[in-house]
C-alpha atoms as a PDB file:
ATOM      1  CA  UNK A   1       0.000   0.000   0.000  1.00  0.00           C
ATOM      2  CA  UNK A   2       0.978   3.219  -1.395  1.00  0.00           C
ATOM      3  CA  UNK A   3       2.145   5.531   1.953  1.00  0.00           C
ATOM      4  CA  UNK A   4      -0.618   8.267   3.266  1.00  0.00           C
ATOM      5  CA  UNK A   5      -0.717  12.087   3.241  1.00  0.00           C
ATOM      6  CA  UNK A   6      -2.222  13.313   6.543  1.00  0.00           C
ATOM      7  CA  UNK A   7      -3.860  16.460   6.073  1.00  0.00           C
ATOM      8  CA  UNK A   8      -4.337  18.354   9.106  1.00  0.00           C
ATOM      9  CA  UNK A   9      -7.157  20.758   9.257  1.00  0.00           C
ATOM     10  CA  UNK A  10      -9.278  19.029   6.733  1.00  0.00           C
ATOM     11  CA  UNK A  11     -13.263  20.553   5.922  1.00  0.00           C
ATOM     12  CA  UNK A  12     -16.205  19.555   3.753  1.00  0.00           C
ATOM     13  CA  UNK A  13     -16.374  22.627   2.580  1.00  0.00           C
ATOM     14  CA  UNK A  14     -15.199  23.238  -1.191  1.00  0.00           C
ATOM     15  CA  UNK A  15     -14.176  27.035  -0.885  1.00  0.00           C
ATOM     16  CA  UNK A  16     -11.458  25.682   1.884  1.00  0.00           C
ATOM     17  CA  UNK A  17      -7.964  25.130   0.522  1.00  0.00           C
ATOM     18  CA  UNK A  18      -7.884  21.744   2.582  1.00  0.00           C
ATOM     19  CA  UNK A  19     -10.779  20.239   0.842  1.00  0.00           C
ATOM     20  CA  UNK A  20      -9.606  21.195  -2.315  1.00  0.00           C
ATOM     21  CA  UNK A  21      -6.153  19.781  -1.713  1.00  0.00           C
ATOM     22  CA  UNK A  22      -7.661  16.557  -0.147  1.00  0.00           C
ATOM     23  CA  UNK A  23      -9.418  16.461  -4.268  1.00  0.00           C
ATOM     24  CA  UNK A  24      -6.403  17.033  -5.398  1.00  0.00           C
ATOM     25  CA  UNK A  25      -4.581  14.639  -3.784  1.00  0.00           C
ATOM     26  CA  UNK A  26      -6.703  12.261  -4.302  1.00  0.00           C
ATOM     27  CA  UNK A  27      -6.983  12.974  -8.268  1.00  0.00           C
ATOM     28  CA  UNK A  28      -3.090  13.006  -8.611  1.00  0.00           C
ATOM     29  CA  UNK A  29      -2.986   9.296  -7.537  1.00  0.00           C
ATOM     30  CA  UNK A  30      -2.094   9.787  -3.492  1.00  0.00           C
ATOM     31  CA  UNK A  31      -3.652   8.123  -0.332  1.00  0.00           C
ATOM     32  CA  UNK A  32      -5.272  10.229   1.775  1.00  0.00           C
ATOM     33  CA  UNK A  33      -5.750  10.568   5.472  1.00  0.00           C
ATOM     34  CA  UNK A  34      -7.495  13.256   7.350  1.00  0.00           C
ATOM     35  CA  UNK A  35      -7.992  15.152  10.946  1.00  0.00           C
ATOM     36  CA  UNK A  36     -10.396  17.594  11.787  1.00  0.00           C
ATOM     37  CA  UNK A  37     -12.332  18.645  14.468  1.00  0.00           C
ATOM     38  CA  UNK A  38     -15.449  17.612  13.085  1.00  0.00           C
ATOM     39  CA  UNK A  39     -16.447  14.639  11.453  1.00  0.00           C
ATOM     40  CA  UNK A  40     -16.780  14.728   8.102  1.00  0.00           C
ATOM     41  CA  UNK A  41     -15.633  12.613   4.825  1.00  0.00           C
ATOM     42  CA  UNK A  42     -14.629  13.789   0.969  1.00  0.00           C
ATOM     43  CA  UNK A  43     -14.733  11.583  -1.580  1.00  0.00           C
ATOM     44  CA  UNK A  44     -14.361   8.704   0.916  1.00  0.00           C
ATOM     45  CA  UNK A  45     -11.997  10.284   2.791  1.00  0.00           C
ATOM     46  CA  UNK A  46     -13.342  10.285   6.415  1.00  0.00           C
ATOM     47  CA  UNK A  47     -11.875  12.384   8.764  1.00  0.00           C
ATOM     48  CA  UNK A  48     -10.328  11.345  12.015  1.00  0.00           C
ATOM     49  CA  UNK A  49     -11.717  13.665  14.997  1.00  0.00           C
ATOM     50  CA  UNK A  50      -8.875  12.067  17.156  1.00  0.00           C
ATOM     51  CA  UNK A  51      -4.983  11.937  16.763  1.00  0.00           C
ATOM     52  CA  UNK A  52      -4.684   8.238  15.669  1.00  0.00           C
ATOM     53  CA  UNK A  53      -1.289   6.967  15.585  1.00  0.00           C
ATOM     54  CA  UNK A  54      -0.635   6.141  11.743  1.00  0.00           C
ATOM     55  CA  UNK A  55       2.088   4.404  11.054  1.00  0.00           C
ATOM     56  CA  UNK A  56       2.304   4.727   7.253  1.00  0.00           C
ATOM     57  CA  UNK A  57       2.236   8.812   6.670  1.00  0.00           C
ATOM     58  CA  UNK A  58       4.854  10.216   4.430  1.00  0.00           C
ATOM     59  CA  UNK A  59       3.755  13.480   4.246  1.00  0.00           C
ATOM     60  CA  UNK A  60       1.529  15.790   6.883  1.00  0.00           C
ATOM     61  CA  UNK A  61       0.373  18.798   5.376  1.00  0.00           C
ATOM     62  CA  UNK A  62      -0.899  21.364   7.784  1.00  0.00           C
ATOM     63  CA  UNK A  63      -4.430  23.892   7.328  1.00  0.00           C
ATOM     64  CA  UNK A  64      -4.482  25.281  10.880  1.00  0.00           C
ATOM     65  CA  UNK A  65      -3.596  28.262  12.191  1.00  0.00           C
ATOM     66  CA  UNK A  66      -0.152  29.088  14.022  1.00  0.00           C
ATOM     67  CA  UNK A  67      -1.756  29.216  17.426  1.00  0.00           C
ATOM     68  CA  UNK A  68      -3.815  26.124  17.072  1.00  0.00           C
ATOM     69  CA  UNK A  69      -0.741  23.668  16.307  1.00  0.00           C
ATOM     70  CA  UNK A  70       0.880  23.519  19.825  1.00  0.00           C
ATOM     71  CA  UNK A  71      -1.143  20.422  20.533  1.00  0.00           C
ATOM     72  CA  UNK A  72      -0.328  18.679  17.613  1.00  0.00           C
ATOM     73  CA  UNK A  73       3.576  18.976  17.941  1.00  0.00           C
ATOM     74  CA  UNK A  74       4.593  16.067  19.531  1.00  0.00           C
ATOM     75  CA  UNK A  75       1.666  13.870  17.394  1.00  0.00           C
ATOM     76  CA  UNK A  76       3.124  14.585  14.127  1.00  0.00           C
ATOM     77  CA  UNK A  77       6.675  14.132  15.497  1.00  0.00           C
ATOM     78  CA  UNK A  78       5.686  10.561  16.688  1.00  0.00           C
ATOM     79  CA  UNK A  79       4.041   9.835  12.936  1.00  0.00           C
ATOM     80  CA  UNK A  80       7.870  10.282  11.725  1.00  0.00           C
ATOM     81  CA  UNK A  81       6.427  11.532   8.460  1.00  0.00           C
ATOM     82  CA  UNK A  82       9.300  12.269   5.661  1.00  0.00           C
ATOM     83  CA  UNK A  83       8.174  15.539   5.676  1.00  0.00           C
ATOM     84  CA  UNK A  84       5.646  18.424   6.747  1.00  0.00           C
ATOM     85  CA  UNK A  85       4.432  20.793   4.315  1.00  0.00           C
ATOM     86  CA  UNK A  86       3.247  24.262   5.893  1.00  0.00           C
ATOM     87  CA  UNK A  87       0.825  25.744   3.326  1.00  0.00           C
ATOM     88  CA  UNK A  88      -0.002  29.549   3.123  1.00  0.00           C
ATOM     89  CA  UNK A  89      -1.401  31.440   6.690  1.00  0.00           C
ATOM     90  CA  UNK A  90       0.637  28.011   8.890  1.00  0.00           C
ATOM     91  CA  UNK A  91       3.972  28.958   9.479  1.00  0.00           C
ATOM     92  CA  UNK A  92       5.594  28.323  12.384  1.00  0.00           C
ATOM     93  CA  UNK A  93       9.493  28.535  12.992  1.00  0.00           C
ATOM     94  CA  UNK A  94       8.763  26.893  16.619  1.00  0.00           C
ATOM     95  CA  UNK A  95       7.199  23.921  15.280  1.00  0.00           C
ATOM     96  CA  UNK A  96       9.800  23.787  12.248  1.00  0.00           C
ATOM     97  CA  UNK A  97      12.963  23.707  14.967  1.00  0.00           C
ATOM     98  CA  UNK A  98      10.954  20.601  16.259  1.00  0.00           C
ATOM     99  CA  UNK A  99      10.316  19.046  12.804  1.00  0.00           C
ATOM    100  CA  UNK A 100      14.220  19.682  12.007  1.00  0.00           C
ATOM    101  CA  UNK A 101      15.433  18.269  15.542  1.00  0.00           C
ATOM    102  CA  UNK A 102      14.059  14.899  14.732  1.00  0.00           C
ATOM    103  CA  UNK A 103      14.820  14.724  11.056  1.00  0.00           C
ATOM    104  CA  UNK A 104      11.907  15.643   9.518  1.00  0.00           C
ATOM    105  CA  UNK A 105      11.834  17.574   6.580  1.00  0.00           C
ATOM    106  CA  UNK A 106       9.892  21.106   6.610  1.00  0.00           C
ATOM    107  CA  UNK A 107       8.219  23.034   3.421  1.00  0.00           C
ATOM    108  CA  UNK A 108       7.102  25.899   3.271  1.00  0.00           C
ATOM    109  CA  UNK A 109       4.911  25.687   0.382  1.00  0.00           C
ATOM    110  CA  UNK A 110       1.209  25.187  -1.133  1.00  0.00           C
ATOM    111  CA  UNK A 111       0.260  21.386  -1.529  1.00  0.00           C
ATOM    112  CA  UNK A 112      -1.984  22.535  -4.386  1.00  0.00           C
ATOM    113  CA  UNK A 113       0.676  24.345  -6.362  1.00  0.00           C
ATOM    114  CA  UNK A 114       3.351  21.647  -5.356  1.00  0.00           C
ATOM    115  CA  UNK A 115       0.389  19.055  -7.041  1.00  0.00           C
ATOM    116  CA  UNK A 116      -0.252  21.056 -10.361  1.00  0.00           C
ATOM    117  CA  UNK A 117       3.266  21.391 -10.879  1.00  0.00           C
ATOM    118  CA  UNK A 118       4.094  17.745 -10.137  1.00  0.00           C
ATOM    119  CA  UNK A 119       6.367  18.298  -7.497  1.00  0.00           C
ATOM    120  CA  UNK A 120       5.322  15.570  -5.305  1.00  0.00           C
END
């Protein structure tokens, strides 16, 4: 089985970037996983309302806020994900200086432009 991307912050609804880069994802061949704090599910991809310990994510790729992250620093560290991808609006030096202390690698970047320009 191909290895996940965990989308953090997902939503149902289709103006939000995270939606439409959980579409994307899923049209550009990837597996999808998804947390948010309310249940919900696109195009079969149900989201988690819980921090379940996956043990086959390759990339997280972050839709929440700065100031709402704290509690999911030492979650993402212990899904030892290749890499975390910080889209537009979630930067967050003190979470990157985590990220980088146990080898993870940290983008700053937009999963939907790093999609349509097949940079995977």
């Amino acid at each position: 089985m191909k290895p996940y991307t965990l989308v953090i912050g997902a939503s149902t609804n289709p103006d939000r970037y995270s939606y439409k880069a959980i579409m994307s994802l899923l049209a550009h061949g990837h597996s999808v996983r998804a947390i948010s704090l309310k249940k919900g599910e696109v195009q079969g991809v149900i989201f988690d309302t819980e921090k379940k310990q996956y043990v086959d994510i390759d990339t997280v790729t972050v839709y929440i806020r700065p100031d709402n992250q704290s509690s999911y620093y030492e979650y993402v560290i212990s899904l030892k994900p290749r890499r975390v991808i910080f889209n537009p609006g979630t930067e967050n030096k003190t979470f990157y200086n985590l990220l980088r202390d146990n080898n993870i690698q940290v983008e700053e970047a937009c999963t939907l432009v790093l999609l349509s320009t097949n940079q995977n």
